[in-house]
Protein backbone atom coordinates (compact mmCIF):
# COMPACT_ATOMS: atom_id res chain seq x y z
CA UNK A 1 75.61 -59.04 -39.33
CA UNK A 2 74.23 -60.21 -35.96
CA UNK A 3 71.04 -57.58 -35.04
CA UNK A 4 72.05 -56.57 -31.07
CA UNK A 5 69.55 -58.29 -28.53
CA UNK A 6 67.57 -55.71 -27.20
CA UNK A 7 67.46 -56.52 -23.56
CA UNK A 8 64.27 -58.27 -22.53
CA UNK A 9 62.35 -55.80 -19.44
CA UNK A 10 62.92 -57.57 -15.66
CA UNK A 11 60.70 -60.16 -14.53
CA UNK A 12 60.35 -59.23 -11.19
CA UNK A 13 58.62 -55.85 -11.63
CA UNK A 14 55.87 -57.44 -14.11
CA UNK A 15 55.04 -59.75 -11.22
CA UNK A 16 54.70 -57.04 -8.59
CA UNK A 17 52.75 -55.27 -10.71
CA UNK A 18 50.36 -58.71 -11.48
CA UNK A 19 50.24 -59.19 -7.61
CA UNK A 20 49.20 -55.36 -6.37
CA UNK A 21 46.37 -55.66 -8.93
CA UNK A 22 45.53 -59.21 -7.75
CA UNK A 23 45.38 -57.56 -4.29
CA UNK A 24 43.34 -54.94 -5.38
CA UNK A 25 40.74 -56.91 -7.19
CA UNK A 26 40.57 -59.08 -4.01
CA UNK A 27 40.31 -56.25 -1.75
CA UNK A 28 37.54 -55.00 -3.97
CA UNK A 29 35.77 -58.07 -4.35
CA UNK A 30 35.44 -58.63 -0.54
CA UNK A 31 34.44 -54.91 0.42
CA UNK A 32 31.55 -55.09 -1.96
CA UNK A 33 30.62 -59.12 -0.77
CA UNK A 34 31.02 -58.99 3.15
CA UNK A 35 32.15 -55.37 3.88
CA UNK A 36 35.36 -53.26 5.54
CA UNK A 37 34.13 -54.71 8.87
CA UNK A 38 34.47 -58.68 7.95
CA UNK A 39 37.37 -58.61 5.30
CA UNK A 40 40.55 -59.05 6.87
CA UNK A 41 44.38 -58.97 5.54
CA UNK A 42 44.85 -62.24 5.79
CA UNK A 43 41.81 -63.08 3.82
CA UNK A 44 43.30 -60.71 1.19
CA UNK A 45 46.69 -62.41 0.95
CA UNK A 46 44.84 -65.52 0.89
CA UNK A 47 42.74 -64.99 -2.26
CA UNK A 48 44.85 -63.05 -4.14
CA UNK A 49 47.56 -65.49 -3.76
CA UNK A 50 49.86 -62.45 -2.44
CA UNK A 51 52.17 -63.68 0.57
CA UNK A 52 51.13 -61.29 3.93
CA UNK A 53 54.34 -59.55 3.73
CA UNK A 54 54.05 -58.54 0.12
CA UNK A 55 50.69 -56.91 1.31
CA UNK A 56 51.93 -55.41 4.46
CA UNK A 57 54.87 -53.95 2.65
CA UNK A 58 52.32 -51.92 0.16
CA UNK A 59 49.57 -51.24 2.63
CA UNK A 60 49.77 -51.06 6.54
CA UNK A 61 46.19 -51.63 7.08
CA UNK A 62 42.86 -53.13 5.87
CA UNK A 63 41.36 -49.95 5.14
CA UNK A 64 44.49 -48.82 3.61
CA UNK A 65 43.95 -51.24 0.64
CA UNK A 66 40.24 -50.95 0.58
CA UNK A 67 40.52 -47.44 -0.09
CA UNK A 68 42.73 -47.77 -2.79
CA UNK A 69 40.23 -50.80 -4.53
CA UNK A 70 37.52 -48.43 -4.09
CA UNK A 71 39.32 -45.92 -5.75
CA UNK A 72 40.19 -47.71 -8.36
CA UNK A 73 36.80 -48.91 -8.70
CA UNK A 74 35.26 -45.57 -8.66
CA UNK A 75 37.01 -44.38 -11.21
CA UNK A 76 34.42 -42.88 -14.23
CA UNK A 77 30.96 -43.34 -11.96
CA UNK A 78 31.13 -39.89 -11.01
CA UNK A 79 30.81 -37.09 -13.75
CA UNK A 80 31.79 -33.98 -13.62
CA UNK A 81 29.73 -32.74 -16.92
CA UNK A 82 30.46 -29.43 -19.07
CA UNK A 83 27.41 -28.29 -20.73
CA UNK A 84 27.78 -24.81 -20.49
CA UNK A 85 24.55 -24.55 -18.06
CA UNK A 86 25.30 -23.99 -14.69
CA UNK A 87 22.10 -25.24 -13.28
CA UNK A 88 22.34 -28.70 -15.78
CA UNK A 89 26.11 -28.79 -15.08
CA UNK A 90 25.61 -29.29 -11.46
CA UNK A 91 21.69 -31.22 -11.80
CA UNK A 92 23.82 -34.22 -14.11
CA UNK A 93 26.56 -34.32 -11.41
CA UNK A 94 24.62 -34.19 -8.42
CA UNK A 95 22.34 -37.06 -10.05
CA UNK A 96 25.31 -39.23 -10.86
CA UNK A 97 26.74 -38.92 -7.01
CA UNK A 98 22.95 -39.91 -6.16
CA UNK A 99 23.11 -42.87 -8.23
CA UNK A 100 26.69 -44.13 -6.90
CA UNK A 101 25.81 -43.85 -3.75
CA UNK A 102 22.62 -45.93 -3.78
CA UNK A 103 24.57 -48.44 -5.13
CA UNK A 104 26.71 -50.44 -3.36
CA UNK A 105 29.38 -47.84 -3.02
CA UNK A 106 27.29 -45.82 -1.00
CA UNK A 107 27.47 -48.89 1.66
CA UNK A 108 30.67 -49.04 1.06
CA UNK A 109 31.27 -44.67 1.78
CA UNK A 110 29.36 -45.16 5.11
CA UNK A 111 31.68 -47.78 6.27
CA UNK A 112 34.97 -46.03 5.22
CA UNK A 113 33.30 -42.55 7.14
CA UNK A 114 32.41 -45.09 10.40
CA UNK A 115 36.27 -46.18 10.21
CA UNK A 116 37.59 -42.67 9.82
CA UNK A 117 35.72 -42.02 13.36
CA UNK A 118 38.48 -44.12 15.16
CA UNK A 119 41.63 -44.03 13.04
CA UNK A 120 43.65 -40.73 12.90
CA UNK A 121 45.51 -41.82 9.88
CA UNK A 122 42.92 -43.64 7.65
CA UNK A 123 41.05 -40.10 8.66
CA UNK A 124 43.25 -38.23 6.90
CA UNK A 125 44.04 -40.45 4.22
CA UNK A 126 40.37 -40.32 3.01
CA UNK A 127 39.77 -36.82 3.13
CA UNK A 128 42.92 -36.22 1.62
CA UNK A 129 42.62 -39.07 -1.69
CA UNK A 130 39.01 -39.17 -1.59
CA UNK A 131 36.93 -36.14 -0.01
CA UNK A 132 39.74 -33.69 -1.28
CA UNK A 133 39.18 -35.33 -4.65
CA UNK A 134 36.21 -35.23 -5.14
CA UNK A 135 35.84 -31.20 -4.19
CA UNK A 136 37.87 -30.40 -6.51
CA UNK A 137 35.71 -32.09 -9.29
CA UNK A 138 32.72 -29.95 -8.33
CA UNK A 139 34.83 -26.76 -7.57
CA UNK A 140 35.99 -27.26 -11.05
CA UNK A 141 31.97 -26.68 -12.09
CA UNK A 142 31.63 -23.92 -9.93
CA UNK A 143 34.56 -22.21 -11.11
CA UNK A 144 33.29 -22.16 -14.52
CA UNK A 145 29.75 -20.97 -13.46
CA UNK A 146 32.16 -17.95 -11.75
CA UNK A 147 34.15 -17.16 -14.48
CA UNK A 148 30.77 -16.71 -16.31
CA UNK A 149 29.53 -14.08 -13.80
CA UNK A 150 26.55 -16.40 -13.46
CA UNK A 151 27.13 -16.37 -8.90
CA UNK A 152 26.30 -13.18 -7.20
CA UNK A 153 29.25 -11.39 -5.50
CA UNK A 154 28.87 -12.30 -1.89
CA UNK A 155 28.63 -15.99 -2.00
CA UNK A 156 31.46 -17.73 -0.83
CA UNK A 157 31.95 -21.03 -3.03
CA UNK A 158 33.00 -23.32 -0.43
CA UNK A 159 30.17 -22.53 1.79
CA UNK A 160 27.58 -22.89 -1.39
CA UNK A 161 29.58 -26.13 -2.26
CA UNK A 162 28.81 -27.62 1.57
CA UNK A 163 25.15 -26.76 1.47
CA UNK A 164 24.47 -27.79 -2.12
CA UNK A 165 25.66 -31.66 -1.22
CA UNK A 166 25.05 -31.58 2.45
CA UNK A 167 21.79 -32.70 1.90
CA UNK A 168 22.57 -35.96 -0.12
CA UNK A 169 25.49 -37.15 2.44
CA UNK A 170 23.11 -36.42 5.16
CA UNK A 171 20.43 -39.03 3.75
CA UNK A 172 23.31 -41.42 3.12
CA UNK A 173 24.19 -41.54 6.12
CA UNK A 174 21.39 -40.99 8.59
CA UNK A 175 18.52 -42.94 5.79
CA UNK A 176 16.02 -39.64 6.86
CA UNK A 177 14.48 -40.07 3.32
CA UNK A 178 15.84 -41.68 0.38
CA UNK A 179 17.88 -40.43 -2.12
CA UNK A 180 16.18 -40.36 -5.75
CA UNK A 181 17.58 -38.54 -8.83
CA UNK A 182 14.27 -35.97 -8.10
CA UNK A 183 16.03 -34.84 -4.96
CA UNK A 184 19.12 -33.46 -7.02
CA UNK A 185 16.45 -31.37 -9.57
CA UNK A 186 15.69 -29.82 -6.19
CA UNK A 187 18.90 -29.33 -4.70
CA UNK A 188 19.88 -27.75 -7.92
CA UNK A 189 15.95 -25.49 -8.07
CA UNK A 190 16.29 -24.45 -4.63
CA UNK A 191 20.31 -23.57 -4.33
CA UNK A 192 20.48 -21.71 -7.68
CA UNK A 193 17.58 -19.96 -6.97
CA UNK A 194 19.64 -18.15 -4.48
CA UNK A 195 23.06 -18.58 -5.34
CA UNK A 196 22.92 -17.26 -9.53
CA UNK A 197 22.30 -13.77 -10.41
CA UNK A 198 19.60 -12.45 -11.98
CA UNK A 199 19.43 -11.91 -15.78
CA UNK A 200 19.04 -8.33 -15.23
CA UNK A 201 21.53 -7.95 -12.45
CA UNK A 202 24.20 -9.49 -14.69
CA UNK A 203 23.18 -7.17 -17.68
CA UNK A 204 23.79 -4.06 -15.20
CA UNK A 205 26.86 -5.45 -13.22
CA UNK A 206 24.59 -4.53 -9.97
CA UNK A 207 24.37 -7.65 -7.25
CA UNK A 208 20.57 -8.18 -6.92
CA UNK A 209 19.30 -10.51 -4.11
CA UNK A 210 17.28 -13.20 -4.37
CA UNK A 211 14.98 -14.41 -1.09
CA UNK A 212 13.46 -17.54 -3.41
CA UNK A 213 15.28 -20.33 -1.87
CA UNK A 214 14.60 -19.34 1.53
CA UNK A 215 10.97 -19.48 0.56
CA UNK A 216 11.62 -22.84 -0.48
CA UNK A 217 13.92 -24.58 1.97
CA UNK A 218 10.61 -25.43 3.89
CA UNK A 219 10.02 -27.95 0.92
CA UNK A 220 13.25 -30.43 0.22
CA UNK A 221 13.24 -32.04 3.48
CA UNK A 222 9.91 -33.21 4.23
């Protein structure tokens, strides 16, 4: 008895598939070699061996496409550890953002944040796939360190969240002082010290302040 031919899958959608990734790889490729500024669409098409209409059909814009490499790219640089410390929890994450961002991908950030200065829509687009993203990783630490009644009561996480990596963007961008994986053991030392309750405060369920950090914010910039 003849065995029914199971119906082979369509060629086409292989191919589109073979060609967004060629596009992406290019895209890559050129925003780490010559940067969002020099790499161009056409320059994309014409290395990935994509025709300029397949590429304007999936992305409208240069930094539509980079965006999407980068993502890609990014993908696993980043941790978002679970030790069950607090304090190491956020010290491992803070010095695996440090190290990605002296890399080339920090280049890379700056020139995606200069472009979101003058285009409404790629604006939105990164805070929305990227930025967005990438809170929600940390909030995810956070959230544990709450459920474990390690934060005192009147600290608002967002607010925390901003000043605990406000300091490493701001070097990024502005080069005040380099970024080294000793600035996140401070970042951590100095924002625990006033964000976590104390071991005896936690014991009694009383909030207890803690005027440590401001003692020390003097010291992390300098």
């Amino acid at each position: 008895m003849t065995q029914a031919r199971t119906p082979s899958r369509p060629r086409g959608r292989p191919r589109s598939e073979a060609g967004r990734q060629a596009i992406l790889d290019t895209a890559c490729r050129l925003l780490y070699e010559v940067g969002l500024q020099q790499m161009s669409m056409e320059e994309i098409a014409r290395q990935s061996g994509v025709s300029k209409a397949t590429l304007y059909r999936w992305w409208p814009s240069k930094t539509m496409v980079a965006l999407d490499a980068y993502l890609e790219n990014m993908s696993g640089k980043v941790i978002v550890p679970d030790t069950g410390s607090i304090r190491e929890d956020f010290r491992r994450q803070i010095r695996s953002l440090i190290k990605f961002y002296t890399g080339k991908e920090g280049r890379v950030f700056c020139e995606f944040v200069a472009a979101a200065q003058h285009d409404k829509h790629f604006e939105a687009d990164f805070r929305d796939r990227f930025l967005a993203h990438r809170r929600t990783a940390v909030r995810a630490i956070w959230d544990r360190g709450a459920k474990r009644g390690e934060f005192r009561d009147d600290v608002d996480a967002d607010t925390a969240l901003d000043l605990i990596y406000s300091l490493v963007a701001y070097r990024l961008l502005t080069k005040r002082a380099p970024l080294t994986a000793d600035l996140a053991d401070q970042i951590v030392g100095i924002a625990m010290d006033g964000l976590l309750r104390s071991t005896a405060s936690i014991a009694t369920g009383l909030p207890a302040r803690n005027d440590v950090a401001t003692r020390k914010l003097s010291l992390i910039d300098r």
